[in-house]
Protein backbone atom coordinates (compact mmCIF):
# COMPACT_ATOMS: atom_id res chain seq x y z
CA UNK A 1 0.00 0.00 0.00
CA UNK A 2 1.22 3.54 -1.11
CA UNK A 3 1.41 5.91 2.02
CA UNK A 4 0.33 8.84 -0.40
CA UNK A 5 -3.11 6.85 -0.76
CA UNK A 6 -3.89 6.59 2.46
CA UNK A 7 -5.56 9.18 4.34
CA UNK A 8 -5.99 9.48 8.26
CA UNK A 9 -9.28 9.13 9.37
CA UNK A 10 -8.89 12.26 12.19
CA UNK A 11 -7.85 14.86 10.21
CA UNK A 12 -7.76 13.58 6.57
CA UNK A 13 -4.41 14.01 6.22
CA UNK A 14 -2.39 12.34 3.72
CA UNK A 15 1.42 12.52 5.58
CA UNK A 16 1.12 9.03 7.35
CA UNK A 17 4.41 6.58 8.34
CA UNK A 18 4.76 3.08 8.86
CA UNK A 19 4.89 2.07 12.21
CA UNK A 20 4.19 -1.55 12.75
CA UNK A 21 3.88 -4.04 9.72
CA UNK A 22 1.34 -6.58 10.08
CA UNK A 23 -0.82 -9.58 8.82
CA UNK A 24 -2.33 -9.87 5.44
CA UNK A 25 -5.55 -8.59 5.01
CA UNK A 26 -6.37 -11.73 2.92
CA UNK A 27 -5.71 -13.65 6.04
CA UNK A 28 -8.13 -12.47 8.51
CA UNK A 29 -10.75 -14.68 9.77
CA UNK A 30 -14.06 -14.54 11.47
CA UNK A 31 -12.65 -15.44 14.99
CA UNK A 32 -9.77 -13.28 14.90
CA UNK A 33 -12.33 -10.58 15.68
CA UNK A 34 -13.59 -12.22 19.29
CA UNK A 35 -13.44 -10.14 22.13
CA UNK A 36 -11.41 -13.30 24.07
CA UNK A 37 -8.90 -13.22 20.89
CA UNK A 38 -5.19 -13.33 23.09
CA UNK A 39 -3.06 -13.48 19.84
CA UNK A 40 -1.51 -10.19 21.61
CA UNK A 41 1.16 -8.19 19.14
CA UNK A 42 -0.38 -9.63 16.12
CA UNK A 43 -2.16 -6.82 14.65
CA UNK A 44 -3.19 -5.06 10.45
CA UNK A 45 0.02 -2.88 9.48
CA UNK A 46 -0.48 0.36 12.01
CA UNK A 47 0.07 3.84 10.59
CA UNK A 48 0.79 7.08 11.96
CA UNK A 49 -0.18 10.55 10.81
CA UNK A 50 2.82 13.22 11.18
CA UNK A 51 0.17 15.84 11.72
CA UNK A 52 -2.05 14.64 14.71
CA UNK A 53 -0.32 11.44 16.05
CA UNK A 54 -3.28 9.57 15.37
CA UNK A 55 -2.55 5.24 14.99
CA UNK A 56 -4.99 3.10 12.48
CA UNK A 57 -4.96 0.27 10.27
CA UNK A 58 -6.14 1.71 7.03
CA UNK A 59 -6.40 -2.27 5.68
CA UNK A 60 -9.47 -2.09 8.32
CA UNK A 61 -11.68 -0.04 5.88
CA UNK A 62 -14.45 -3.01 6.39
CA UNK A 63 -14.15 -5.31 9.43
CA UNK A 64 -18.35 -5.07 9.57
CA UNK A 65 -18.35 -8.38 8.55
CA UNK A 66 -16.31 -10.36 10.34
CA UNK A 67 -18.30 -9.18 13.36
CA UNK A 68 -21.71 -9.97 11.68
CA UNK A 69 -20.51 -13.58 11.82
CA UNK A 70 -19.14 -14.08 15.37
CA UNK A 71 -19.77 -16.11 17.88
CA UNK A 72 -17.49 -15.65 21.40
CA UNK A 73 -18.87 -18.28 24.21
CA UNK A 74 -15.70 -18.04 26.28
CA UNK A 75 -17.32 -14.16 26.28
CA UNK A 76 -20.13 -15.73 27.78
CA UNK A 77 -18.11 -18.01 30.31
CA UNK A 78 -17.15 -14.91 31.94
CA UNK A 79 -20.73 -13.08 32.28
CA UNK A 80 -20.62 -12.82 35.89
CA UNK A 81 -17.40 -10.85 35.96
CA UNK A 82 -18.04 -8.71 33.29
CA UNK A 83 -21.86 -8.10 35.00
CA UNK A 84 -19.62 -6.75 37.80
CA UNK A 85 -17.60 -4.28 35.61
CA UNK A 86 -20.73 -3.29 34.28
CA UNK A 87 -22.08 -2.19 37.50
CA UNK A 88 -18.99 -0.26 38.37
CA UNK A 89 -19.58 1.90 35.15
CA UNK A 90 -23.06 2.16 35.73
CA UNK A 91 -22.16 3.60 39.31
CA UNK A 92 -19.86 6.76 37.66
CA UNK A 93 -22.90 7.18 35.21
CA UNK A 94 -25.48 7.90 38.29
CA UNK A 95 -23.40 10.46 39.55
CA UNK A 96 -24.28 12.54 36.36
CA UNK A 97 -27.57 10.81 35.39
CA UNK A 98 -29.74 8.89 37.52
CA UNK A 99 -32.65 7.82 35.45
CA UNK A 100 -33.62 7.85 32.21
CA UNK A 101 -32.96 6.25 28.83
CA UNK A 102 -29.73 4.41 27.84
CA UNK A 103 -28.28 3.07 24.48
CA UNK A 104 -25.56 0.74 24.77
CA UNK A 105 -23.62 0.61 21.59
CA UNK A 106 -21.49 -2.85 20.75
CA UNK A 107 -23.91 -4.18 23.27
CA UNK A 108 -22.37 -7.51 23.07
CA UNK A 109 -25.19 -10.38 24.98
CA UNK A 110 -26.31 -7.67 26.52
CA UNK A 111 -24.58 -7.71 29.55
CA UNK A 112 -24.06 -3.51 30.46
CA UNK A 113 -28.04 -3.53 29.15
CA UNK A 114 -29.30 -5.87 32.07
CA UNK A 115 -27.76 -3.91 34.74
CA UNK A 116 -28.70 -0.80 33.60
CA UNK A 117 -32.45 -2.36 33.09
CA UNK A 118 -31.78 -3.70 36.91
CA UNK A 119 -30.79 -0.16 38.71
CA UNK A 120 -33.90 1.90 36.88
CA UNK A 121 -32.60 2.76 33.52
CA UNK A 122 -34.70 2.55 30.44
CA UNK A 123 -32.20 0.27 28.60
CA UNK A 124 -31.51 -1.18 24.92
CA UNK A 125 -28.42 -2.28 23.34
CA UNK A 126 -27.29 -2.21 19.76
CA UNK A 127 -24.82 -4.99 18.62
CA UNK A 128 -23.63 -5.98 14.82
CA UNK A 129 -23.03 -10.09 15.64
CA UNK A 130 -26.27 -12.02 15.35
CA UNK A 131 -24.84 -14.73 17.71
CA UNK A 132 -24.45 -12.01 20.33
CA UNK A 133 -27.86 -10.29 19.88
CA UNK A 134 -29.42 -14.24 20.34
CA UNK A 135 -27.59 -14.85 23.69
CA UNK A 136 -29.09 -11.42 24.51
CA UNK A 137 -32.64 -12.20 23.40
CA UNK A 138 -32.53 -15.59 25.46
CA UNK A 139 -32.33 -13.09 28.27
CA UNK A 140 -35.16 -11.59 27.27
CA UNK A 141 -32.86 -8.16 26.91
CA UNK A 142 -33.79 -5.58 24.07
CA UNK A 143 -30.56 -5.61 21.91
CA UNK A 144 -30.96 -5.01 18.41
CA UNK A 145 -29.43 -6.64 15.53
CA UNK A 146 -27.37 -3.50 13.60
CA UNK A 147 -25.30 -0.35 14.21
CA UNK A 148 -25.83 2.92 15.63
CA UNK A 149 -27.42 4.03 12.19
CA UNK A 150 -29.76 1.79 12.40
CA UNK A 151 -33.47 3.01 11.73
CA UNK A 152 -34.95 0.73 15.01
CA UNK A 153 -32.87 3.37 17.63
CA UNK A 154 -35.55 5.48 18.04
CA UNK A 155 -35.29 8.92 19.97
CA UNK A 156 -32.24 10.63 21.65
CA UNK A 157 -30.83 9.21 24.86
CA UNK A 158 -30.10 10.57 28.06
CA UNK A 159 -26.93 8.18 28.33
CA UNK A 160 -25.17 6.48 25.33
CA UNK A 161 -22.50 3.87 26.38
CA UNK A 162 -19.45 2.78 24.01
CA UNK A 163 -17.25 0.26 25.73
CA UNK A 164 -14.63 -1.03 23.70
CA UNK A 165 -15.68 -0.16 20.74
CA UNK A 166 -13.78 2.97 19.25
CA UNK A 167 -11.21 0.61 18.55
CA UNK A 168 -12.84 -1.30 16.58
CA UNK A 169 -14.52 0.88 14.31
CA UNK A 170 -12.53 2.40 11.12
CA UNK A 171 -14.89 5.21 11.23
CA UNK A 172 -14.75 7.13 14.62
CA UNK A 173 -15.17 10.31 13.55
CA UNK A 174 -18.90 9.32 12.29
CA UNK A 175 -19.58 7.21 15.46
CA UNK A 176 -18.81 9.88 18.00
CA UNK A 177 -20.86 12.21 15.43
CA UNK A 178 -23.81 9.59 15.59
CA UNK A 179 -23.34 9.40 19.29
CA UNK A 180 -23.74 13.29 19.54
CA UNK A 181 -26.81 13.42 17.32
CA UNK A 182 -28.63 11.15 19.28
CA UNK A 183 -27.65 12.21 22.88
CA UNK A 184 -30.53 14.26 24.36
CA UNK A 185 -29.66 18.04 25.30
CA UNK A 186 -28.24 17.33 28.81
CA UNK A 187 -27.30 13.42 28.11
CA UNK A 188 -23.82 12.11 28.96
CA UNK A 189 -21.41 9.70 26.43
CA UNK A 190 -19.33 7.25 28.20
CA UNK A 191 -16.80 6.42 25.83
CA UNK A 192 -14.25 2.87 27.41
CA UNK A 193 -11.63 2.90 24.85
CA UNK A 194 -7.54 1.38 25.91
CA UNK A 195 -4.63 3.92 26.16
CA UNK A 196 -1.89 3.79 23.98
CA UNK A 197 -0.43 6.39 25.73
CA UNK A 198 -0.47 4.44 29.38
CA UNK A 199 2.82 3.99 31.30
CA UNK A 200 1.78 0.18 30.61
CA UNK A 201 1.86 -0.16 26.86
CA UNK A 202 4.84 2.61 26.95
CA UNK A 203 6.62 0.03 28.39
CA UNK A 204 5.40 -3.20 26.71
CA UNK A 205 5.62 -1.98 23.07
CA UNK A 206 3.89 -3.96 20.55
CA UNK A 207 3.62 -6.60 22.75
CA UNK A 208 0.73 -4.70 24.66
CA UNK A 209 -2.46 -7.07 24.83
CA UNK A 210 -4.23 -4.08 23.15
CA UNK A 211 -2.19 -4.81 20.20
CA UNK A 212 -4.40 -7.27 18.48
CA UNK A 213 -6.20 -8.00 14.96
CA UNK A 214 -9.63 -6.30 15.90
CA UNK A 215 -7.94 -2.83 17.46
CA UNK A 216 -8.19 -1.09 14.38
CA UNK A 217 -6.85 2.45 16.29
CA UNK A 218 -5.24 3.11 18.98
CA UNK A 219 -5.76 6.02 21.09
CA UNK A 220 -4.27 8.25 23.69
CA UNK A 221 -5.94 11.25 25.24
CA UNK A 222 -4.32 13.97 22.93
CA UNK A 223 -6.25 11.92 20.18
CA UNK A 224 -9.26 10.96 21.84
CA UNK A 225 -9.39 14.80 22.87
CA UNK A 226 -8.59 15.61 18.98
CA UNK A 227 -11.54 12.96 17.74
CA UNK A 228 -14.70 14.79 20.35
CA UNK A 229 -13.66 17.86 19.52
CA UNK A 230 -14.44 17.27 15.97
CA UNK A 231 -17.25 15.32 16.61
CA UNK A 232 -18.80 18.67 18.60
CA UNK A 233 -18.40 16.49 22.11
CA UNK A 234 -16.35 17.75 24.90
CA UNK A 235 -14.87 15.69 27.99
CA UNK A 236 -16.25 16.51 31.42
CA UNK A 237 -14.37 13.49 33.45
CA UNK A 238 -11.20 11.67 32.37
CA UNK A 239 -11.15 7.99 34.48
CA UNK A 240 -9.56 4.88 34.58
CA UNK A 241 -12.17 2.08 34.73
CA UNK A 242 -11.26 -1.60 36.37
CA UNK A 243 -12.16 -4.90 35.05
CA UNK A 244 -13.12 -8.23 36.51
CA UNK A 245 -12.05 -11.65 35.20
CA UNK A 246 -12.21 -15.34 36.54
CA UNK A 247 -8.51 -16.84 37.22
CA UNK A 248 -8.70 -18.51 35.33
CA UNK A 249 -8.87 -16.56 32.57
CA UNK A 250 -6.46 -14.00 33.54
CA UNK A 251 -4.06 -16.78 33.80
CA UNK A 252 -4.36 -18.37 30.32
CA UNK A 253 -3.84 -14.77 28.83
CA UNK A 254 -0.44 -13.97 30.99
CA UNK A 255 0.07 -17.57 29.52
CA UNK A 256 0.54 -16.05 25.98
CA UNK A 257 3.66 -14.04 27.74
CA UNK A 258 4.78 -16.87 30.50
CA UNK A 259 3.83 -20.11 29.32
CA UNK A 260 4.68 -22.03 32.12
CA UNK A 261 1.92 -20.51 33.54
CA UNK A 262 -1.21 -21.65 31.13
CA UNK A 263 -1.51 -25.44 32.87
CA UNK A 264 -2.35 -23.28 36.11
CA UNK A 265 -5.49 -22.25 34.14
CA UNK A 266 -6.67 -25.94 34.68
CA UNK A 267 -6.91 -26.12 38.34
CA UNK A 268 -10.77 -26.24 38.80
CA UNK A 269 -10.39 -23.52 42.14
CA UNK A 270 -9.47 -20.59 39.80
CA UNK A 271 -12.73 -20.51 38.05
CA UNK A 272 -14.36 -19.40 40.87
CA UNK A 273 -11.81 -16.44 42.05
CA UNK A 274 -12.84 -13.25 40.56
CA UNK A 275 -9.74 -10.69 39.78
CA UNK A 276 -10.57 -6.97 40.09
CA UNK A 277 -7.57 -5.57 37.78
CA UNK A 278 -6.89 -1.62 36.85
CA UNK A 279 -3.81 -1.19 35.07
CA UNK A 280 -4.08 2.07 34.29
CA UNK A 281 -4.39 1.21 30.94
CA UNK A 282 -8.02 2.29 29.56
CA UNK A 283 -9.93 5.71 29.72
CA UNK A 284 -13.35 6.33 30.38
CA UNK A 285 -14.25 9.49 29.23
CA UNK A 286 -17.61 10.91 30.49
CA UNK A 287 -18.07 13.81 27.28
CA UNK A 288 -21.43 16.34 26.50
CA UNK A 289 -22.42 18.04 23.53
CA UNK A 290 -20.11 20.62 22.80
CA UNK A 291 -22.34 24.37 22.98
C-alpha cells in the first residue's frame, strides 16, 4: 500500500508513516475478531499521521463483517465478571444521570443492558453479531441486531455507552458524530476505549495485549481529545475504569507471555476467584455536547 493513498481518518491528512507491519488482510478470519482473541502483538500494518499522532490500520476499511458472523462463548463463560464491571460503570454514570434512557452501543449479549435495566434505567443495546444479539434475546434483553445508524434506535438518549468499541470501528469520527446526534440536550457519552499512551503499553511496546487484529486504532488522550472535539463532544471526566475476570482466565492470557503458567489455568479452584484488575491502561471518558 502507497502511504500517499492513504488518508488518516482524524484529520484527513495524507502525511502518514509506517509504524508496525502486520498480517495480510487476505488472512483475517471470522474469529480473529472475538473479544477473548489473546493473539496479543499480532495486529493489520499500524500507521501514523505526522500531523495529529493519530494510529490506524487503514487495511481495516471493512471489518463489519467479520463481526456480523461471530460467535465468542468463552465471552459468555465470563458473564458474571463482566456483570460486575458493568455495574462499576453504571455507578460513575449515576453520579451525572440517575434515570432515564440508555443506548448501549457494541452491546455484546447484553450484559451492560441488564444492569442498567436492573438499577432503573430505560435500557436497549445495539450490537452488529447475530450470535451475540441471540444470547441477549434468550435473556429476554432488548438488543438489536445493527449499528448505531440503524433506523430501530428510536429517539435521543439521556446516556449512550461505548465500551470497547472505538477501537474497533474504522470510522470514529462518524460514530462519536452519531453518538452526539442522538444524545438528548443534557445526556452524557461514556466512551471505554484502551490507552496507547499508558505507562503500561509505553513500556510493553507492541507486545501490549491491546495490540491485536480487531484494534483497528489506537488512542491516547491527545487523540481521543482531537476525535470529540471534531465530533462537537467535549470531555467533562477523564477515568480509569477496572475490570473483573475469573482466574482462570487471567491466567491463560499472561500464559501467551509466561507459558509455564497456562496449565495453572486448569486447576478447577481458579474458576471461581474473581480478579478486580486496573492497570491504568483504559480511559473512560464521560463527554457532552459541545455548545
Amino acid at each position: 500500500m502507497q502511504t500517499g493513498n492513504i488518508s488518516c481518518w482524524l484529520c484527513k491528512n495524507h502525511d502518514v508513516q509506517l509504524l508496525k507491519p502486520g498480517v495480510d488482510k487476505s488472512a483475517l478470519e471470522v474469529q480473529s475478531f472475538a473479544v477473548t482473541d489473546s493473539h496479543y502483538g499480532k495486529t493489520l500494518a499500524v500507521y501514523c499521521c505526522r500531523d495529529c499522532g493519530f494510529r490506524f490500520c487503514p487495511d481495516a476499511d471493512d471489518v463489519l463483517p467479520y463481526y456480523q458472523k461471530l460467535e465468542d462463548s468463552e465471552y459468555e463463560r465470563t458473564r458474571s465478571q463482566r456483570s460486575l464491571q458493568a455495574k462499576k460503570l453504571l455507578d460513575v454514570v449515576k453520579r451525572y444521570i440517575r434515570f432515564g434512557t440508555l443506548l448501549d452501543v457494541g452491546a455484546g449479549s447484553g450484559i451492560l443492558v441488564e444492569q442498567a435495566i436492573k438499577t432503573g434505567f430505560e435500557a436497549q443495546g445495539v450490537e452488529p453479531a447475530a450470535w451475540f444479539v441471540e444470547q441477549a434475546r434468550k435473556r429476554n434483553l432488548p438488543v438489536i441486531e445493527g449499528t448505531l445508524s440503524s433506523p430501530a434506535i428510536a429517539g435521543n438518549k439521556d446516556v449512550i455507552t461505548v465500551v470497547d468499541v472505538l477501537e474497533h470501528v474504522s470510522n470514529p469520527l462518524q460514530l462519536l458524530s452519531d453518538v452526539r446526534q442522538k444524545l438528548s440536550s443534557s445526556g452524557i457519552a461514556v466512551i471505554v476505549t484502551p490507552d496507547a499512551g499508558s505507562l503500561m503499553a509505553r513500556c510493553m511496546g507492541y507486545k501490549w495485549w491491546h495490540y491485536r487484529i480487531a484494534h483497528v486504532s489506537y488512542w491516547d488522550r491527545k487523540t481521543l481529545e482531537n476525535a470529540l472535539q471534531r465530533s462537537g463532544l467535549v470531555a467533562v471526566a477523564w477515568l480509569r475504569p477496572s475490570w473483573y475476570f475469573p482466574l482462570d482466565y487471567l491466567i491463560a492470557r499472561l500464559g501467551e507471555y509466561l507459558p509455564f503458567l497456562k496449565p495453572i489455568s486448569k486447576v478447577a479452584f481458579t474458576r471461581r476467584i474473581t480478579i478486580p484488575l486496573n492497570l491504568g491502561d483504559s480511559w473512560m471518558v464521560i463527554a457532552r455536547k459541545s455548545s
